[in-house]
N, C-alpha and C. Protein backbone atom coordinates (compact mmCIF):
# COMPACT_ATOMS: atom_id res chain seq x y z
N UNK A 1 12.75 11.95 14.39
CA UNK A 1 12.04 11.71 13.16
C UNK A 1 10.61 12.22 13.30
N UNK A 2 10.44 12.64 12.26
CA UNK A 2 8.71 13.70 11.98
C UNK A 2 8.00 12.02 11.72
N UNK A 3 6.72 11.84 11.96
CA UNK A 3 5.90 11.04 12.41
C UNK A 3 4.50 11.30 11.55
N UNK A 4 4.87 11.83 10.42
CA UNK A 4 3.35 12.64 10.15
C UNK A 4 2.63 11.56 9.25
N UNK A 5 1.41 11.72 8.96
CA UNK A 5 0.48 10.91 7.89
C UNK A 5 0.01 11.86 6.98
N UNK A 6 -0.39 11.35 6.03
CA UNK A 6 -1.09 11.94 4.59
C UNK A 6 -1.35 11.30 4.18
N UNK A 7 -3.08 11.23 3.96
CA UNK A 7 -3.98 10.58 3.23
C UNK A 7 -4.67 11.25 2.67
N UNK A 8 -4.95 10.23 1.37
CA UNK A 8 -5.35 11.10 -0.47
C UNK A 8 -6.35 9.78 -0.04
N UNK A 9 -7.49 10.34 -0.26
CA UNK A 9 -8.95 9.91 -0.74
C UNK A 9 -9.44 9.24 -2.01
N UNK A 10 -9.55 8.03 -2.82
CA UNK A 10 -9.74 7.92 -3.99
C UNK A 10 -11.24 7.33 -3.43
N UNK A 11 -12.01 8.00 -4.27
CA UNK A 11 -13.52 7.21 -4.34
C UNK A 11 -14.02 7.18 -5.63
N UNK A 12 -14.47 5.81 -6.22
CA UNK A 12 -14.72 5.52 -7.24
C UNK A 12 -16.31 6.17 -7.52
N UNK A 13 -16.58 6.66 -8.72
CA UNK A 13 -18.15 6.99 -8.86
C UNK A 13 -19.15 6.77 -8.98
N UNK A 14 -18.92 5.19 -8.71
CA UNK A 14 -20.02 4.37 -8.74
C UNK A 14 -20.33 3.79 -7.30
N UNK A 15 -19.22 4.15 -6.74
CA UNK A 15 -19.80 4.37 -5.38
C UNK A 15 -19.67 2.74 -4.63
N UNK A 16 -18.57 1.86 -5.79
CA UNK A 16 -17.84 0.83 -5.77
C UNK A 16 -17.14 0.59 -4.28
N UNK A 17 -16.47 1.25 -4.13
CA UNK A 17 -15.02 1.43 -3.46
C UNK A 17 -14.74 2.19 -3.04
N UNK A 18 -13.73 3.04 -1.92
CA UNK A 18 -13.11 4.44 -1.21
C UNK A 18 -11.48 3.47 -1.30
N UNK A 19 -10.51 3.97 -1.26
CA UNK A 19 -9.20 3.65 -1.37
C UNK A 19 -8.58 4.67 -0.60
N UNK A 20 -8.34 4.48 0.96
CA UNK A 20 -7.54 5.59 1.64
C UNK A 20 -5.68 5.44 1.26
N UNK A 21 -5.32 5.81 0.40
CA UNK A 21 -3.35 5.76 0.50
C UNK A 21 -2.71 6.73 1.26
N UNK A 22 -2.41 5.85 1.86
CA UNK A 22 -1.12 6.38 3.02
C UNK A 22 0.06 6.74 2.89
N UNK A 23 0.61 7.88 3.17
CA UNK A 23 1.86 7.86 2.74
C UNK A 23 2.73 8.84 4.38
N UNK A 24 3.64 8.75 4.50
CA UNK A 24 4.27 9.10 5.61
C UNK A 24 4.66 7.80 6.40
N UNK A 25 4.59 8.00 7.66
CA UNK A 25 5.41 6.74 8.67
C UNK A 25 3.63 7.00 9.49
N UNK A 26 3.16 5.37 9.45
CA UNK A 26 2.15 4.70 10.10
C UNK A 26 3.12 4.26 11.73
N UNK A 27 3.07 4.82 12.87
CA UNK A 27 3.17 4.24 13.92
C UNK A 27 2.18 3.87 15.13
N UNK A 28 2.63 2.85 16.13
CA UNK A 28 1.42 2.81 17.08
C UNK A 28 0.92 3.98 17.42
N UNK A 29 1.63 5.08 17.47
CA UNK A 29 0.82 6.36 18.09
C UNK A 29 0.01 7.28 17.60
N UNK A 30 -0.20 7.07 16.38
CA UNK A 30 -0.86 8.06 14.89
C UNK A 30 -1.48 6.75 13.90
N UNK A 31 -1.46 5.89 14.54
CA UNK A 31 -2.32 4.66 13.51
C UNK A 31 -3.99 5.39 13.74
N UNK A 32 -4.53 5.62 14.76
CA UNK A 32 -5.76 6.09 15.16
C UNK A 32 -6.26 6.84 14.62
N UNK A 33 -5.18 7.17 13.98
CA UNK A 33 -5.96 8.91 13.28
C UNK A 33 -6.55 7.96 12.04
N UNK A 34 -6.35 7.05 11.79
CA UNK A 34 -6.91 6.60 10.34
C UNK A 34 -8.37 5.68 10.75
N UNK A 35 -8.87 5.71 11.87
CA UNK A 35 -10.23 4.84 12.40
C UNK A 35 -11.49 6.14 12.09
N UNK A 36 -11.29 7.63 12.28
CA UNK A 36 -12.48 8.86 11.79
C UNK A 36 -12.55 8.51 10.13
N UNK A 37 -11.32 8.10 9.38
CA UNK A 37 -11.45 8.63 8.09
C UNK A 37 -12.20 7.42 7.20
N UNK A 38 -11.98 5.91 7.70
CA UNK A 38 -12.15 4.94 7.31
C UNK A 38 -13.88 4.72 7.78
N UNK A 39 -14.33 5.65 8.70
CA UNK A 39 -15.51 5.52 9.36
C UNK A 39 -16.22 6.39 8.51
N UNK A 40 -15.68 7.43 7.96
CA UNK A 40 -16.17 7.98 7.33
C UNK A 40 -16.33 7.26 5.67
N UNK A 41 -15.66 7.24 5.24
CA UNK A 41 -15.41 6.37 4.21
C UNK A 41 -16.74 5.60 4.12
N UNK A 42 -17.04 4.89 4.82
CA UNK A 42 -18.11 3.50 5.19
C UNK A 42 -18.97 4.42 5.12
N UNK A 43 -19.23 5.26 5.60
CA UNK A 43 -20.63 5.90 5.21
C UNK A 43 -21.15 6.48 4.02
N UNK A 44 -20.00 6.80 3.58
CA UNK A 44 -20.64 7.42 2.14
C UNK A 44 -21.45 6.91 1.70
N UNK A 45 -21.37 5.59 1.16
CA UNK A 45 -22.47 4.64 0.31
C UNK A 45 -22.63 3.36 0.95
N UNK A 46 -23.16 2.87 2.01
CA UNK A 46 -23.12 1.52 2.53
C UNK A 46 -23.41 0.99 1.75
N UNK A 47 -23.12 -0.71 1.59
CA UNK A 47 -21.62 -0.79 1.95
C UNK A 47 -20.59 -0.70 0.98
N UNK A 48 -19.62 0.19 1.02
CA UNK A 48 -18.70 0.27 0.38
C UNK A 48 -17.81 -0.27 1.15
N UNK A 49 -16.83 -1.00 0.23
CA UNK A 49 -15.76 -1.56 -0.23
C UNK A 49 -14.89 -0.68 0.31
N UNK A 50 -13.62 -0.36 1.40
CA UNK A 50 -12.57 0.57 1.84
C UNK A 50 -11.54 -0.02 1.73
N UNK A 51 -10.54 0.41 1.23
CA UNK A 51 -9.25 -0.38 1.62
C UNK A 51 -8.00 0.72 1.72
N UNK A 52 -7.38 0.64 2.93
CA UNK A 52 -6.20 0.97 3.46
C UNK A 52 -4.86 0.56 2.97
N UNK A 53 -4.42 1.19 1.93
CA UNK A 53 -3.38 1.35 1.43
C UNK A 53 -2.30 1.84 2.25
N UNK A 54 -1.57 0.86 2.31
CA UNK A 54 -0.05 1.47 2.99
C UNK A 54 0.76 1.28 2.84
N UNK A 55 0.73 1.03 0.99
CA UNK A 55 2.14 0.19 0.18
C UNK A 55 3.04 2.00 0.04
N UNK A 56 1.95 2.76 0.20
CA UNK A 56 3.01 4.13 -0.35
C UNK A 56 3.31 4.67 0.91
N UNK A 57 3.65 3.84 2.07
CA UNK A 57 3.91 4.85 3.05
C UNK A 57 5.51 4.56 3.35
N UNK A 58 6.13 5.72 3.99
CA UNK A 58 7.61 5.44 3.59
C UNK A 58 8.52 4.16 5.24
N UNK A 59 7.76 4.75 5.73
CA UNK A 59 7.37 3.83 7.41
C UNK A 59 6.37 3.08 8.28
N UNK A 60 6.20 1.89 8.13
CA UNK A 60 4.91 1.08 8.66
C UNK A 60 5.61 0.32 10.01
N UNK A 61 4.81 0.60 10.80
CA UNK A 61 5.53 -0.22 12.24
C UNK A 61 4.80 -1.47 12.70
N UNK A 62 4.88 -2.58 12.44
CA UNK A 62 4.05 -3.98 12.21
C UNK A 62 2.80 -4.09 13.35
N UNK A 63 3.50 -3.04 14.62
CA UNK A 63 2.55 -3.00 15.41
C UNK A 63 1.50 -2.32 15.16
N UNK A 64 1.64 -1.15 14.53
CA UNK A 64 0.27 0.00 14.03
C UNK A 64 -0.35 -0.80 13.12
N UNK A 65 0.18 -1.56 12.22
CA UNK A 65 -0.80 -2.45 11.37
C UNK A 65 -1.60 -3.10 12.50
N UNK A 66 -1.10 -4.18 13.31
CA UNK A 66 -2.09 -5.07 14.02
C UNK A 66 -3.26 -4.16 14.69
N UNK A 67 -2.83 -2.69 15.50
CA UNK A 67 -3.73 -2.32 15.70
C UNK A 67 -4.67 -2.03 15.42
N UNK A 68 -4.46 -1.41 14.37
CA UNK A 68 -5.43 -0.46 13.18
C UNK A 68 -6.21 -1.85 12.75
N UNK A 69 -5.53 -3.16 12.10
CA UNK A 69 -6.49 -4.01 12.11
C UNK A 69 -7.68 -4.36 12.86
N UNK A 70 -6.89 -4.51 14.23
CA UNK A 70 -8.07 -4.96 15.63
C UNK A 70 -9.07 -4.24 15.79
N UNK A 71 -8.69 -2.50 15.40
CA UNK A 71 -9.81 -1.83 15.62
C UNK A 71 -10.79 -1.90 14.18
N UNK A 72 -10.75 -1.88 13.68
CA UNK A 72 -11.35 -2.00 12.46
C UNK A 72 -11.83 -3.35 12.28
N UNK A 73 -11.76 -4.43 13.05
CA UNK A 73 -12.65 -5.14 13.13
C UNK A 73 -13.64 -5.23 14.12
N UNK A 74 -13.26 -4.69 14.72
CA UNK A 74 -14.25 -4.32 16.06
C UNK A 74 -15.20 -3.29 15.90
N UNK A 75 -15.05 -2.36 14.72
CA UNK A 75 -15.92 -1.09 14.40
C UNK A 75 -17.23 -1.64 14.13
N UNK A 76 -18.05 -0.81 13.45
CA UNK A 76 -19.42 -1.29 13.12
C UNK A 76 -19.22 -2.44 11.62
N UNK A 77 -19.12 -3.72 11.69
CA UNK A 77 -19.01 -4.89 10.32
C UNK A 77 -20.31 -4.75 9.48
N UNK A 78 -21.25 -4.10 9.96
CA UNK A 78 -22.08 -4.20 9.20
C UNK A 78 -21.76 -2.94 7.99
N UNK A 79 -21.12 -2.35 8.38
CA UNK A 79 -21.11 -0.90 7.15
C UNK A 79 -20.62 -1.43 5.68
N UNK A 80 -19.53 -2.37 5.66
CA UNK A 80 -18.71 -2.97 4.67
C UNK A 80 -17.71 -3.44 4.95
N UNK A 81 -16.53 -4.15 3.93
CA UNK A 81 -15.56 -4.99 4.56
C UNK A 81 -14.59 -3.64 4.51
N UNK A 82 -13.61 -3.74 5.09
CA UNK A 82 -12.48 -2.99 4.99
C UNK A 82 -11.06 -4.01 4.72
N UNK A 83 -10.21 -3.41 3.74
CA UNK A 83 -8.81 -4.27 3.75
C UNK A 83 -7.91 -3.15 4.00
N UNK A 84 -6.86 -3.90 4.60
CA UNK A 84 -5.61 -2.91 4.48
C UNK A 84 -4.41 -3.71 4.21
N UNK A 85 -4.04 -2.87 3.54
CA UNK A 85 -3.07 -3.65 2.14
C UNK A 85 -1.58 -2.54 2.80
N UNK A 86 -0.52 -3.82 3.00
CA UNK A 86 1.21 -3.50 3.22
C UNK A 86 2.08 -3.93 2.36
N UNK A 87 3.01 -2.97 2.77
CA UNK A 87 3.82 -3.33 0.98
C UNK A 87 4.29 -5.02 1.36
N UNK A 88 4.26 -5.43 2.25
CA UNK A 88 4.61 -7.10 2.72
C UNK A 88 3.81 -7.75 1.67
N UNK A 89 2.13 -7.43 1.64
CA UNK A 89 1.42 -8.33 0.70
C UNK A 89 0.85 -7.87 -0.74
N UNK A 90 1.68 -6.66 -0.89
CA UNK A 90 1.94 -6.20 -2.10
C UNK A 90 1.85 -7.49 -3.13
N UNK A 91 1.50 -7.55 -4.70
CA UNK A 91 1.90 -8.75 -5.69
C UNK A 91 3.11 -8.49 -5.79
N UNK A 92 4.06 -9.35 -5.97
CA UNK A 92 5.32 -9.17 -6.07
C UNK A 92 5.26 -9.64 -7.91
N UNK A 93 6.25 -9.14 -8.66
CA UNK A 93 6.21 -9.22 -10.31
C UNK A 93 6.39 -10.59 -10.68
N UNK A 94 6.09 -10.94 -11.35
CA UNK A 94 6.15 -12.51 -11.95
C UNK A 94 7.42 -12.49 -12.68
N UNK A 95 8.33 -11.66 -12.80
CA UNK A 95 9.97 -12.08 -12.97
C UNK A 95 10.55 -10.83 -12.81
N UNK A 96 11.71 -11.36 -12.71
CA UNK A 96 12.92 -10.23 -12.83
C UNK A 96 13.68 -9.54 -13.89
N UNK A 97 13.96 -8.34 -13.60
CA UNK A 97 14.40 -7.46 -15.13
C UNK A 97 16.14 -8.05 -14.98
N UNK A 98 16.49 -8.65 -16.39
CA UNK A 98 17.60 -8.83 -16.61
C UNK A 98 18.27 -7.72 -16.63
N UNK A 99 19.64 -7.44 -15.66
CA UNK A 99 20.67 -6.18 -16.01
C UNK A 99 21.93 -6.65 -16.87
N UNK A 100 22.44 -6.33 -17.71
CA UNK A 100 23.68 -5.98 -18.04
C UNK A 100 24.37 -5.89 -17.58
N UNK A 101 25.50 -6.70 -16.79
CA UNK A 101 26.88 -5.69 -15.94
C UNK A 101 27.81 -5.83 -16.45
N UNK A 102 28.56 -4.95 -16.04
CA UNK A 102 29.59 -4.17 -17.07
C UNK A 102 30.54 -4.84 -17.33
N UNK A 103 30.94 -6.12 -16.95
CA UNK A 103 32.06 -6.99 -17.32
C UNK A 103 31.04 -7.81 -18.92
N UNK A 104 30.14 -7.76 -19.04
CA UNK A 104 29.48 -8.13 -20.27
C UNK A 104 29.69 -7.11 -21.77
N UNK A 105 30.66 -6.37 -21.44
CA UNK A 105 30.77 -5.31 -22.65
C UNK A 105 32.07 -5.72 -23.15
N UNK A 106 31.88 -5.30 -24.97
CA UNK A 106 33.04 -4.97 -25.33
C UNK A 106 34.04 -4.22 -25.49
N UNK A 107 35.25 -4.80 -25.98
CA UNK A 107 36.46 -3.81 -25.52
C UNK A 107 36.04 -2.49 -26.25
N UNK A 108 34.75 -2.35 -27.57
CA UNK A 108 34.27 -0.93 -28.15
C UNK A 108 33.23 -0.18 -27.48
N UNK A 109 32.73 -0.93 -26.04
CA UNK A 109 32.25 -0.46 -25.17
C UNK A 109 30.79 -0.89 -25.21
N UNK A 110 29.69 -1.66 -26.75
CA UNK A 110 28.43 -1.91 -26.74
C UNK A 110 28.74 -3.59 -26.37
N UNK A 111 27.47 -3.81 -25.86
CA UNK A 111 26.85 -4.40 -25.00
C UNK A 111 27.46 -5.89 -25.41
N UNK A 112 28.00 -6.91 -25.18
CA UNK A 112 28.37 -8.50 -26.01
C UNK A 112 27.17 -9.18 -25.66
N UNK A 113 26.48 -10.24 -26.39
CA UNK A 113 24.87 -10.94 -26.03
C UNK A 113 25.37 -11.53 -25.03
N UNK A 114 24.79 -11.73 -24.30
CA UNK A 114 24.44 -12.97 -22.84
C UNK A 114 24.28 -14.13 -23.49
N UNK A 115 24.55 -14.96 -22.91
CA UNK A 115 25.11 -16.86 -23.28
C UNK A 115 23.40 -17.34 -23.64
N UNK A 116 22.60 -16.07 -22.80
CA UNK A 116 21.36 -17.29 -22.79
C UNK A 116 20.47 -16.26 -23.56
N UNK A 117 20.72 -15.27 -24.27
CA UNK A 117 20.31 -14.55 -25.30
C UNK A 117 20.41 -14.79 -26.52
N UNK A 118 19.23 -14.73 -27.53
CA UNK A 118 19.33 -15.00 -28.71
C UNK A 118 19.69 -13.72 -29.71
C-alpha cells in the first residue's frame, strides 16, 4: 500500500484560522511530515487558530494521531492553539435518513406509506 499525504491549505483572510485537510493514509512513519507545515501555519499571523483535519483522510493509524498530538504539544504553545480533528470526533448527524426497502412496495411497484408515516 502507497502511504502518501496531501495537504490543501485553507487560510481564512482575516487571518482567523489556517485549516490543514488531510487526505491520504496518516501513518506513524509520515505523521512528521505534518509538524514543518503546522509550524508554518502558526507563523503566518500569531496566534492563529490551526487545526488538523483528518476527517478526509482515507487511512488514520491511532498511533500517528497520538504522535502528531505529543509533538504538537511540545512545539512552541505560545504561537497558538492547534486542534486536530478525526473522523472518530467528527459531529455525528442528529438523526437518521429513513430508507424505503423494497418489501414496502406495491404489487404496481410505487412506494406503500410506512405505518409511522402520515
Amino acid at each position: 500500500m502507497d502511504h502518501k499525504l496531501s495537504v490543501l491549505v485553507q487560510i481564512d483572510l482575516h487571518g482567523a484560522y489556517v485549516r490543514l485537510v488531510v487526505t491520504g493514509c496518516v501513518t506513524e512513519a509520515n505523521q512528521h511530515a505534518l509538524r514543518p507545515l503546522v509550524a508554518r501555519a502558526r507563523a503566518l499571523v500569531p496566534p492563529v487558530a490551526v487545526t488538523v483535519d483528518l476527517t478526509c483522510a482515507e487511512h488514520v493509524e491511532a498511533g500517528a494521531v497520538d504522535l502528531l498530538r505529543w509533538a504538537l504539544e511540545h512545539d512552541d504553545a505560545g504561537a497558538g492553539p492547534v486542534e486536530v480533528l478525526t473522523a472518530a470526533e467528527r459531529s455525528q448527524p442528529t438523526h437518521r435518513p429513513v430508507t424505503v426497502l423494497a418489501s414496502h412496495r406495491s404489487r404496481a411497484g410505487a412506494p406503500e406509506p410506512l405505518p409511522w408515516s402520515a
